[in-house]
C-alpha atoms as a PDB file:
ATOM      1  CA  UNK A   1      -6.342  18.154 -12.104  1.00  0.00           C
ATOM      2  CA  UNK A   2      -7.453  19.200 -15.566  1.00  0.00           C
ATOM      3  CA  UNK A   3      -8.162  22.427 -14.797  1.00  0.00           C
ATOM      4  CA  UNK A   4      -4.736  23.216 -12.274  1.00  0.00           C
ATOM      5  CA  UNK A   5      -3.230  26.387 -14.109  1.00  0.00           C
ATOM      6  CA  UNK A   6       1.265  25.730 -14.513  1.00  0.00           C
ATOM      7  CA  UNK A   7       3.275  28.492 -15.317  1.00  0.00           C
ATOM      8  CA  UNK A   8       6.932  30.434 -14.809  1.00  0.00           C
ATOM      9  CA  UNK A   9       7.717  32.855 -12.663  1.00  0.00           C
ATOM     10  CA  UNK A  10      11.466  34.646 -13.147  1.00  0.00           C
ATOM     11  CA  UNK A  11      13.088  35.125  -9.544  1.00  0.00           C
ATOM     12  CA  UNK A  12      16.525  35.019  -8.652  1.00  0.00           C
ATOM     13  CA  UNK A  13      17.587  35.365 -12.183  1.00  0.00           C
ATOM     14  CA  UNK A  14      16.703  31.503 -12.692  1.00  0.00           C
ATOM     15  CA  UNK A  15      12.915  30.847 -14.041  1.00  0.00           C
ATOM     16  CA  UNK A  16      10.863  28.846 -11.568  1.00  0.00           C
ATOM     17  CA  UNK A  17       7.581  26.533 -12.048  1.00  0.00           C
ATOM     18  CA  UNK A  18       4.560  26.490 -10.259  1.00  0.00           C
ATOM     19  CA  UNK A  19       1.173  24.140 -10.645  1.00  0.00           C
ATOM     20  CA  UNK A  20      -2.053  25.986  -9.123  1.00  0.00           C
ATOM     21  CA  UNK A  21      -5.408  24.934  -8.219  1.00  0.00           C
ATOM     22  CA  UNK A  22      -7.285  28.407  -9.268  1.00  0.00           C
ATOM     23  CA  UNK A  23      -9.924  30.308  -7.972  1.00  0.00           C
ATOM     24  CA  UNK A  24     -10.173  33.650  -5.949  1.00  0.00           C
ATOM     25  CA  UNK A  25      -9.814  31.211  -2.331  1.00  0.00           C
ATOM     26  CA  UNK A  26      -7.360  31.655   0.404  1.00  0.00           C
ATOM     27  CA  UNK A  27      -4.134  31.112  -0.742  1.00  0.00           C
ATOM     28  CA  UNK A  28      -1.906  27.979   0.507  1.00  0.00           C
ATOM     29  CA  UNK A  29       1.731  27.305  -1.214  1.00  0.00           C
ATOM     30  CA  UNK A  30       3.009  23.849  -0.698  1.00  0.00           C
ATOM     31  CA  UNK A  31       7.166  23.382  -0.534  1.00  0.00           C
ATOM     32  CA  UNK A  32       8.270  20.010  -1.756  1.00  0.00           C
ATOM     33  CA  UNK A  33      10.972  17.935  -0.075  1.00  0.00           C
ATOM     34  CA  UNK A  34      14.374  16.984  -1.420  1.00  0.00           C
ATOM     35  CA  UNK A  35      14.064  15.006  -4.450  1.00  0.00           C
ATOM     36  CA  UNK A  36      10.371  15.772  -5.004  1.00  0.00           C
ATOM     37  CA  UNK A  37       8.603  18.176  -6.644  1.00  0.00           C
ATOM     38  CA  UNK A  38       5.497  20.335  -7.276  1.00  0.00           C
ATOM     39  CA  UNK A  39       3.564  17.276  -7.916  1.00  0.00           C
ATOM     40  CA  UNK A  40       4.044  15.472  -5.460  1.00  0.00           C
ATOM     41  CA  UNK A  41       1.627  17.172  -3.536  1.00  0.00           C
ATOM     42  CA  UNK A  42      -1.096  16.775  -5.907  1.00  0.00           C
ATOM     43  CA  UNK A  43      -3.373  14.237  -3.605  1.00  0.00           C
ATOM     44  CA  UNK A  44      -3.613  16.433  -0.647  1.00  0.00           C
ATOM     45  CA  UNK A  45      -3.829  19.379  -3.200  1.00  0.00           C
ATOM     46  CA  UNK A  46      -7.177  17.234  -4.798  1.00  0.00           C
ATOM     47  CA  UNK A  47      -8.455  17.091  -0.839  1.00  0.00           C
ATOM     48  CA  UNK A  48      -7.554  20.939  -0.637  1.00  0.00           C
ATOM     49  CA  UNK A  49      -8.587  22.848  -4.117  1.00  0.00           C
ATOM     50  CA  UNK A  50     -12.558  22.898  -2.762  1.00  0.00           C
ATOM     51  CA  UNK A  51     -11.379  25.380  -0.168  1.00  0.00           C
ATOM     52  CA  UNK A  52      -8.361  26.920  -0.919  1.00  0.00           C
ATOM     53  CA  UNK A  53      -6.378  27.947  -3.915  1.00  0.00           C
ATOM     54  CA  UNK A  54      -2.965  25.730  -3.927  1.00  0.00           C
ATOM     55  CA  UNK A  55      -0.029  26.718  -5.479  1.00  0.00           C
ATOM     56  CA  UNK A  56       2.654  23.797  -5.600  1.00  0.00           C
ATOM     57  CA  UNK A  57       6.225  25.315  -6.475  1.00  0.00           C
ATOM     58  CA  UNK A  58       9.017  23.144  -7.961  1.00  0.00           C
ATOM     59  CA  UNK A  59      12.238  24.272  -5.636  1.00  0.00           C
ATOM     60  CA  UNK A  60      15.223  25.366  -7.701  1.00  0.00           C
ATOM     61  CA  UNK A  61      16.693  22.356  -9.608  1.00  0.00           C
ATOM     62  CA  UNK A  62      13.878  20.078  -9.005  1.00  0.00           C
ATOM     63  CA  UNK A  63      10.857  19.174 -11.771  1.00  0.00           C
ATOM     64  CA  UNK A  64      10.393  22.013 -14.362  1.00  0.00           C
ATOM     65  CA  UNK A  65      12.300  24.802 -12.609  1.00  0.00           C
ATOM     66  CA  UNK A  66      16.028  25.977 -13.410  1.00  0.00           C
ATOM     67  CA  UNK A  67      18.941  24.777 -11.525  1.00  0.00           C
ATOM     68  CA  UNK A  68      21.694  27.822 -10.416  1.00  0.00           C
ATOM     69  CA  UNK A  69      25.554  27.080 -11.348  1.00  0.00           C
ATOM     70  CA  UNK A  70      26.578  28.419  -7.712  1.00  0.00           C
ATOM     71  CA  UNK A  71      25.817  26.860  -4.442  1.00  0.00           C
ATOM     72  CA  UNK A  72      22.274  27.568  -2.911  1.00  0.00           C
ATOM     73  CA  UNK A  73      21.117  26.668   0.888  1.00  0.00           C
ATOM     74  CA  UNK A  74      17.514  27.167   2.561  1.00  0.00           C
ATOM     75  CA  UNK A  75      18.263  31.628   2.278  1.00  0.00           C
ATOM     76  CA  UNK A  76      18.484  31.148  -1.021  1.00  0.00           C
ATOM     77  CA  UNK A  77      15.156  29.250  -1.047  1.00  0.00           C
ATOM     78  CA  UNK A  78      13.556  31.032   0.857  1.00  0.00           C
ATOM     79  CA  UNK A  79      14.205  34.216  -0.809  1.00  0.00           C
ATOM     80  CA  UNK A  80      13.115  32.123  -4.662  1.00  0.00           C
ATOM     81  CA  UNK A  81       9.643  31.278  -2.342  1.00  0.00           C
ATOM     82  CA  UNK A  82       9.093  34.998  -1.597  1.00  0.00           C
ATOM     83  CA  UNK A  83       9.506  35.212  -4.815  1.00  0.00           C
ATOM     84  CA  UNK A  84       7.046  32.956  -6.458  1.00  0.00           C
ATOM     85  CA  UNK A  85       4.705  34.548  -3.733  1.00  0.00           C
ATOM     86  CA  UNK A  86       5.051  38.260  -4.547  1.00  0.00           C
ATOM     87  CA  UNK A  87       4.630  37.498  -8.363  1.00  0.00           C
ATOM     88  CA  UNK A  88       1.731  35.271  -8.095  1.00  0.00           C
ATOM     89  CA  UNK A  89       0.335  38.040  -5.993  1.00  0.00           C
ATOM     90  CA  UNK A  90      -0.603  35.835  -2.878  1.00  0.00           C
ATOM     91  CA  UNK A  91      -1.109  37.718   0.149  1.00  0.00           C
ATOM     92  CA  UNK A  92      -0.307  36.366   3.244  1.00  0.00           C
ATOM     93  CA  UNK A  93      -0.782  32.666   2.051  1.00  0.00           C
ATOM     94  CA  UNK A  94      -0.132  29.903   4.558  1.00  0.00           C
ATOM     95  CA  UNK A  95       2.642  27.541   3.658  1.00  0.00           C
ATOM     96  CA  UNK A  96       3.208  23.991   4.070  1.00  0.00           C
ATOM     97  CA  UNK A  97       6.886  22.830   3.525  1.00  0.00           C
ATOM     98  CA  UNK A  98       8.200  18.965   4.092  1.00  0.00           C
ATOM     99  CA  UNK A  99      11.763  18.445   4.870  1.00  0.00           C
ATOM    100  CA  UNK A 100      14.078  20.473   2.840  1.00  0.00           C
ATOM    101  CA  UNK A 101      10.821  22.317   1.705  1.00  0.00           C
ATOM    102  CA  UNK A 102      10.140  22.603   5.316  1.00  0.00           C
ATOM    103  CA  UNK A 103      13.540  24.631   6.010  1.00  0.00           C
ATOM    104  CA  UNK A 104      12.582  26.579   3.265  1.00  0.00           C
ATOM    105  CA  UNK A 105       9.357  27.368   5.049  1.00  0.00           C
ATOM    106  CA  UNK A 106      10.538  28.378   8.041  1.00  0.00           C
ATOM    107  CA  UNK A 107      13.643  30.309   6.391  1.00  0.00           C
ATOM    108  CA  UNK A 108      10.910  32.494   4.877  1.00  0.00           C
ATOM    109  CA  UNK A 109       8.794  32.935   8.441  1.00  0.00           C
ATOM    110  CA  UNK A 110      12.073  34.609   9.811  1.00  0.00           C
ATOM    111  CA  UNK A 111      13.683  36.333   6.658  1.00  0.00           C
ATOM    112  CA  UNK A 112      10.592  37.622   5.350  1.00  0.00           C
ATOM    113  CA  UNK A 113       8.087  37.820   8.540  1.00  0.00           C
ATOM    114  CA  UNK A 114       5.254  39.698   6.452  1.00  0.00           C
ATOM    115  CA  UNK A 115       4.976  37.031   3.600  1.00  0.00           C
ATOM    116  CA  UNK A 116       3.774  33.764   4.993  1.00  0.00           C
ATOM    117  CA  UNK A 117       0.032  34.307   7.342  1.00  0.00           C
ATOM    118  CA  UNK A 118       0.694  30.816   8.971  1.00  0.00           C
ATOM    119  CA  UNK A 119       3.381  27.634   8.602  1.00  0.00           C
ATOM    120  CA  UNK A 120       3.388  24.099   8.984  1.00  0.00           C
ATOM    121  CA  UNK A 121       6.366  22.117   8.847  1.00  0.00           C
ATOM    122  CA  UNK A 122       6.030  18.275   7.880  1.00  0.00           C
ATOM    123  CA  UNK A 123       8.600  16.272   9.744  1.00  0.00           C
ATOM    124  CA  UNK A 124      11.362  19.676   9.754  1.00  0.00           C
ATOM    125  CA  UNK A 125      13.026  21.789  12.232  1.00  0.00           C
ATOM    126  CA  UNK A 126      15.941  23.562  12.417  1.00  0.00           C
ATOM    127  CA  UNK A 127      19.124  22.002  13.225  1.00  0.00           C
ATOM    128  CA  UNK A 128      22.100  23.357  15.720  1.00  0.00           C
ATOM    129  CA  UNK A 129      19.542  24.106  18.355  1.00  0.00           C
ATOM    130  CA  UNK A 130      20.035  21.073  21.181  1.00  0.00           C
ATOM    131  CA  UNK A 131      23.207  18.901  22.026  1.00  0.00           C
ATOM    132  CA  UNK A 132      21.273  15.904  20.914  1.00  0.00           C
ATOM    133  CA  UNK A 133      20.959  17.048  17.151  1.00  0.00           C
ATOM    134  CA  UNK A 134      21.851  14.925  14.579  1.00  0.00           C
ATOM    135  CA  UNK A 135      25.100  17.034  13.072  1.00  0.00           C
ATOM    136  CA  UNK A 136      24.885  17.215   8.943  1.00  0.00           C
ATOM    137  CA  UNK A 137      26.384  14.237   7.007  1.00  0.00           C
ATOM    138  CA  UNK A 138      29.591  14.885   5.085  1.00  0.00           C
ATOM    139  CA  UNK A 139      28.261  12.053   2.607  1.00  0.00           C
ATOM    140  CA  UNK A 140      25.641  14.167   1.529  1.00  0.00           C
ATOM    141  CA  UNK A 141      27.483  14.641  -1.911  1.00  0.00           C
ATOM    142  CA  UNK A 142      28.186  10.801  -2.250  1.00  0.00           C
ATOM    143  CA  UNK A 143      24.235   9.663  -1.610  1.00  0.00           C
ATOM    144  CA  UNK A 144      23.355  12.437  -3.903  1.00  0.00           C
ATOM    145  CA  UNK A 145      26.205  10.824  -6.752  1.00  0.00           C
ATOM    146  CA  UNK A 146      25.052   7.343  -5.767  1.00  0.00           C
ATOM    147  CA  UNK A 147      20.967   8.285  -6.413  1.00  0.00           C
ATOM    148  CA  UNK A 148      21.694   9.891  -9.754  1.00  0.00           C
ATOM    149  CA  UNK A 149      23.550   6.729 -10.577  1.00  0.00           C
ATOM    150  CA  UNK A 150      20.260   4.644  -9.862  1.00  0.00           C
ATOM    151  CA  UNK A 151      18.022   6.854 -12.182  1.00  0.00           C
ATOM    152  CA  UNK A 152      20.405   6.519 -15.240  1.00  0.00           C
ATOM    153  CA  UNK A 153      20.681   2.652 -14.706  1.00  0.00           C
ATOM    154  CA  UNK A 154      16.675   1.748 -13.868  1.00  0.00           C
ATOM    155  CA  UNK A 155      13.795   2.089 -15.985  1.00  0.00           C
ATOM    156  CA  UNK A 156      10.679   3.838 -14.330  1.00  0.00           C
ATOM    157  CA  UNK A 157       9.174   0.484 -13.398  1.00  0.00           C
ATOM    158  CA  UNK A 158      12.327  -0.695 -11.530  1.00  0.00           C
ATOM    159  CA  UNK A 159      12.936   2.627  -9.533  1.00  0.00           C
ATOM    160  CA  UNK A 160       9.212   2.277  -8.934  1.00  0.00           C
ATOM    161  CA  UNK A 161       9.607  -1.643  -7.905  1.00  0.00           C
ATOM    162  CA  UNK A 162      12.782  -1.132  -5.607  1.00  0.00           C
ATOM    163  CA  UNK A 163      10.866   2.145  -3.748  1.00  0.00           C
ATOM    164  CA  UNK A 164       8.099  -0.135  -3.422  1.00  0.00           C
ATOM    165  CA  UNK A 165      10.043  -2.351  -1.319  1.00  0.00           C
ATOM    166  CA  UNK A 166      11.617  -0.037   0.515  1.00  0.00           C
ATOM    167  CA  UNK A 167       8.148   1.794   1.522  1.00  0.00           C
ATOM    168  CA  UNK A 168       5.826  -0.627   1.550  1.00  0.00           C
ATOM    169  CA  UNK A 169       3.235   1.600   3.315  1.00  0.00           C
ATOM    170  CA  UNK A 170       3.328   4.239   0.341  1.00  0.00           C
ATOM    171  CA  UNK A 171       0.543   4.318  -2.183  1.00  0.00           C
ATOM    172  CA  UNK A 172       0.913   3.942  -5.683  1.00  0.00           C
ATOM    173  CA  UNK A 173       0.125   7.067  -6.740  1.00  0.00           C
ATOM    174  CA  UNK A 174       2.899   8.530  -3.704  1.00  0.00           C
ATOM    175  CA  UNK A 175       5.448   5.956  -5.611  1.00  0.00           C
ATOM    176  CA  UNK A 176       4.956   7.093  -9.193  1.00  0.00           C
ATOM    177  CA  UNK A 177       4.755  10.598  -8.072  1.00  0.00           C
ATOM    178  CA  UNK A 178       8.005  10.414  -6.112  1.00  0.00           C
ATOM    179  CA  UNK A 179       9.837   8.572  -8.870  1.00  0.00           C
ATOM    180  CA  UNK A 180       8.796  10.269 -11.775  1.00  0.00           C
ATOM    181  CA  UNK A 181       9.431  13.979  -9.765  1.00  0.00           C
ATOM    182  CA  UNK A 182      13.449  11.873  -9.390  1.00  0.00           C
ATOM    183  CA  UNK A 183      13.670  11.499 -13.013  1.00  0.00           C
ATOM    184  CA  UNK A 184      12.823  14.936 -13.626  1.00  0.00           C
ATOM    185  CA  UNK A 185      15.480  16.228 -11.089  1.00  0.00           C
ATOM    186  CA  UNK A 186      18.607  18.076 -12.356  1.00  0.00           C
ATOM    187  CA  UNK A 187      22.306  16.927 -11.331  1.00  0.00           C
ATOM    188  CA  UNK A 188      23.442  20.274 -10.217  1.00  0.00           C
ATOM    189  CA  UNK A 189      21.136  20.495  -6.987  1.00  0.00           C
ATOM    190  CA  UNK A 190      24.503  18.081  -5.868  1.00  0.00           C
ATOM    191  CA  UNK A 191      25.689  21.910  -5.088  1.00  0.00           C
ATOM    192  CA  UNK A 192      22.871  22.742  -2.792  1.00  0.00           C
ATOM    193  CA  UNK A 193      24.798  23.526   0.294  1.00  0.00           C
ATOM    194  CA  UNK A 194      24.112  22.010   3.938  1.00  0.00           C
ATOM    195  CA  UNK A 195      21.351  22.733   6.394  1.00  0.00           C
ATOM    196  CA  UNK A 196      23.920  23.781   9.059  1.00  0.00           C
ATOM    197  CA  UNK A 197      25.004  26.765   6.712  1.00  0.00           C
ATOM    198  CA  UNK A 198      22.086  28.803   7.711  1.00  0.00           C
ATOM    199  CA  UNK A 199      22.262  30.491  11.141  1.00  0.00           C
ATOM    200  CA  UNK A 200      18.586  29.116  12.661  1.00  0.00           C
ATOM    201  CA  UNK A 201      18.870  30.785  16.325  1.00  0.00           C
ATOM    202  CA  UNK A 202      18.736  34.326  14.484  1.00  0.00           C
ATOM    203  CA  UNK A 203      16.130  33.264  12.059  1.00  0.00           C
ATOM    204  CA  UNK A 204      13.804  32.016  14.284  1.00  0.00           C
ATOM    205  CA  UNK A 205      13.424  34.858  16.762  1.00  0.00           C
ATOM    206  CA  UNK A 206      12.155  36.792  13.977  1.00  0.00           C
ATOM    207  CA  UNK A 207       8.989  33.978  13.391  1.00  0.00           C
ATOM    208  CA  UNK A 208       5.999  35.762  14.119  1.00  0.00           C
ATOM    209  CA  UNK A 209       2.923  33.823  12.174  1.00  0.00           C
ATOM    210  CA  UNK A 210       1.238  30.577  13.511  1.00  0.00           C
ATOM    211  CA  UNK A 211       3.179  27.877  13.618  1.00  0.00           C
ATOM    212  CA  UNK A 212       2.457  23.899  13.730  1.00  0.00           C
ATOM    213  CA  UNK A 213       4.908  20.876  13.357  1.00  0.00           C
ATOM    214  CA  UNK A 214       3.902  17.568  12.235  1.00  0.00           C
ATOM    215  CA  UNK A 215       6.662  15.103  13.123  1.00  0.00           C
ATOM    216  CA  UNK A 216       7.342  11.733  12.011  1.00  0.00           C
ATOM    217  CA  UNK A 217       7.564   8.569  14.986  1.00  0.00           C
ATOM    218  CA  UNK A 218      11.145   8.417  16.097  1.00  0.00           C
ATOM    219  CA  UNK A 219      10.547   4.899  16.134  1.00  0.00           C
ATOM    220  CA  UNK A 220      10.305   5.150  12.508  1.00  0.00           C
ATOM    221  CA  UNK A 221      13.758   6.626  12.132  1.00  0.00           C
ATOM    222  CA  UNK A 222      12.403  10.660  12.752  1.00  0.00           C
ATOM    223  CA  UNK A 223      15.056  12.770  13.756  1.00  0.00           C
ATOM    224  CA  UNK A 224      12.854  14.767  15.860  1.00  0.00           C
ATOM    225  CA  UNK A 225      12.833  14.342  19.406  1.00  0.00           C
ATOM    226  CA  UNK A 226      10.962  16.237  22.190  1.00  0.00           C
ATOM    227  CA  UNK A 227      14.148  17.539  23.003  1.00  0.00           C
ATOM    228  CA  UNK A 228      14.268  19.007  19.982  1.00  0.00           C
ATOM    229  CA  UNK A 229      10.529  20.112  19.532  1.00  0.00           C
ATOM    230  CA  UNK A 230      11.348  21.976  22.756  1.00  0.00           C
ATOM    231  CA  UNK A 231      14.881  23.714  21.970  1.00  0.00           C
ATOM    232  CA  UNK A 232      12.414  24.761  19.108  1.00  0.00           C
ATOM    233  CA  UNK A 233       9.223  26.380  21.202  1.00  0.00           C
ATOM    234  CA  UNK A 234      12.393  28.227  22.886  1.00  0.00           C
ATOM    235  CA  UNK A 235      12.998  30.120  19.897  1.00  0.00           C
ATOM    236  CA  UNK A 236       9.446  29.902  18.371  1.00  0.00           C
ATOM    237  CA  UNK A 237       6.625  29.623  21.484  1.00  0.00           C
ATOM    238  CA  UNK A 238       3.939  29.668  19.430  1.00  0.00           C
ATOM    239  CA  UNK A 239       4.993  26.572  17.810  1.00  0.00           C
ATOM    240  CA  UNK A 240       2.229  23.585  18.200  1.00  0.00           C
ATOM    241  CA  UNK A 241       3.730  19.711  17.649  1.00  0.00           C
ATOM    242  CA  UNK A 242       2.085  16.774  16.388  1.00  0.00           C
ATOM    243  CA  UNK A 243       4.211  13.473  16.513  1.00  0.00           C
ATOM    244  CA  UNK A 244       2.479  10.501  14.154  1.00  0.00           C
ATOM    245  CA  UNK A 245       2.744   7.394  15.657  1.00  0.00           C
ATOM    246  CA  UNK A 246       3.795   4.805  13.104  1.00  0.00           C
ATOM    247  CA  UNK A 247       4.854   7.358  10.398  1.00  0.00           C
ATOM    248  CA  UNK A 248       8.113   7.783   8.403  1.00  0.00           C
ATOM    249  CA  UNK A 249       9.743  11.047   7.717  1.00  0.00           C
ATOM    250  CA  UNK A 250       7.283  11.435   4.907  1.00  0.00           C
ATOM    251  CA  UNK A 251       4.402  11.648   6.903  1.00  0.00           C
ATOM    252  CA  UNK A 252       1.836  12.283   4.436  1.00  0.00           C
ATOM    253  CA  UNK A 253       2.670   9.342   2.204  1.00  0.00           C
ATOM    254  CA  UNK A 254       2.172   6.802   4.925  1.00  0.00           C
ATOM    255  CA  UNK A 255      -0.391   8.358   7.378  1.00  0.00           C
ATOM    256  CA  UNK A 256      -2.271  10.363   4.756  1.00  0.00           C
ATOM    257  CA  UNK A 257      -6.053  10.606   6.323  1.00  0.00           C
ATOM    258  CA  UNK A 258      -4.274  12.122   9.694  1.00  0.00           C
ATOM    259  CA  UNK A 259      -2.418  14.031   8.240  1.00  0.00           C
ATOM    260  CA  UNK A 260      -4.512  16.065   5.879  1.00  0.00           C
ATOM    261  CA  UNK A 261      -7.239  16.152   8.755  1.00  0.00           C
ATOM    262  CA  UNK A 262      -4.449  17.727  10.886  1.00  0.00           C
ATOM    263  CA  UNK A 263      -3.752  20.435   8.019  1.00  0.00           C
ATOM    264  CA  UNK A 264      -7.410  21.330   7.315  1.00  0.00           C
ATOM    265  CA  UNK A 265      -8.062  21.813  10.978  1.00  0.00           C
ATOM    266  CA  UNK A 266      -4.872  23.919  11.289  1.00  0.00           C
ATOM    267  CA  UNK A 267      -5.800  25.842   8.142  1.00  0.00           C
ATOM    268  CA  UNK A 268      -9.473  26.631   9.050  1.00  0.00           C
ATOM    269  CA  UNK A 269      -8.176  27.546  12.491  1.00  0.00           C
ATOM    270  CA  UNK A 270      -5.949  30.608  10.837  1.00  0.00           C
ATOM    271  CA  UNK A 271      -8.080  31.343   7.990  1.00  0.00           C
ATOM    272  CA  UNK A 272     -10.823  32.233  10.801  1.00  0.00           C
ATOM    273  CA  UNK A 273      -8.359  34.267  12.007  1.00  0.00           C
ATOM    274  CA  UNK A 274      -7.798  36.859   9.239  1.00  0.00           C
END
């Protein structure tokens, strides 16, 4: 990791932060979930950097990028990820986006259908699609109030301690990454606006690239069903599906040898393909 390059990129009028392997390799730009940040990607980045060139942005608001005043939603990502793309010069890179990073991934496929060369969604998918969706949570605002809370009142090692607990399957290194990327976190992503505010059925007809989803066990509290994988393929038939068996909705943390074997196979499949 000594040798990852980090720099700015200006985009949306709000500066933006990005951690990169290097090298003249085929480009692959990693979205972060909700809470987390760039580096928070950084072991399956270390498994990826021999063959690819990873670029790990920081989402608006979250570790060393800017926070807007004004509400944002997954457009608004979506358009700051083109963003970070075009000015890196990437061309065609494949992204990889978990949960809210996810929505931003797939926001992109359908806004912008010429930037991303492939996507795969960890544990994501558009909401609004199938009667049996979960609906949004009006308490959103609350959790997000009640979270901040925690940070101010915890030292590291506490906020560390009580996520141990709670995810008892998680590394250490996935702990201290997810904590410290919470402590970094700025208040005012509180006005990031709701999933449901982004109109998915129009966005996804426009989704052109390769496509995978890996999903996390609905046993293990994932949200999505087969129903809902296939109100998805509807929209997006090119869509493949991968449900973990025994993982959470963070996949990677607790299943973290299947899941980057599922991501290198995907990416050698459509970097064979260019």
């Amino acid at each position: 990791m000594t040798t990852w390059q980090s720099g700015d990129v200006h985009v949306n009028g709000l500066r933006l932060h990005y951690t990169r392997t290097g090298d003249a390799k085929p480009p692959v730009v990693l979205a972060h979930g909700f809470s987390d940040d760039g580096l928070c990607w950084t072991p399956v980045a270390e498994v990826l950097e021999a063959d690819y060139d990873v670029i790990m942005v920081d989402a608006r608001g979250h570790g060393w990028s800017e926070a807007p005043e004004q509400d944002s939603n997954r457009t608004d990502m979506a358009s700051d990820l083109r963003g970070v793309i075009e000015a890196l010069g990437l061309r065609r890179p494949a992204v990889i986006g978990h949960s809210m990073g996810g929505g931003t991934t797939l926001a992109l496929a359908g806004l912008y259908p010429d930037v991303p060369g492939a996507i795969l969604l960890e544990d994501a998918a558009p909401r609004g699609l199938a009667v049996t969706n979960m609906p949004h949570s009006p308490g959103r605002p609350a959790w997000i109030t009640e979270m901040f809370a925690s940070i101010r009142s915890k030292t590291r090692e506490q906020l560390i301690a009580e996520q141990r607990a709670a995810t008892p399957a998680w590394s250490e290194v996935a702990l201290e990454l997810v904590i410290d990327a919470r402590l970094r976190l700025s208040p005012k992503v509180a006005n990031f606006g709701p999933p449901t505010a982004v109109d998915w059925p129009a966005i996804l007809k426009r989704v052109t690239c390769p496509a995978l989803l890996i999903a996390a066990d609905p046993a293990r509290g994932g949200t999505i069903t087969a129903e809902r994988i296939s109100a998805f393929q509807s929209f997006v038939p090119q869509l493949r599906a991968i449900t973990i068996v025994g993982a959470g909705h963070c996949v990677r943390y607790e299943q973290f040898g299947r899941y980057v074997d599922i991501v290198r196979g995907f990416l050698a499949g459509v970097t064979a393909m260019r």
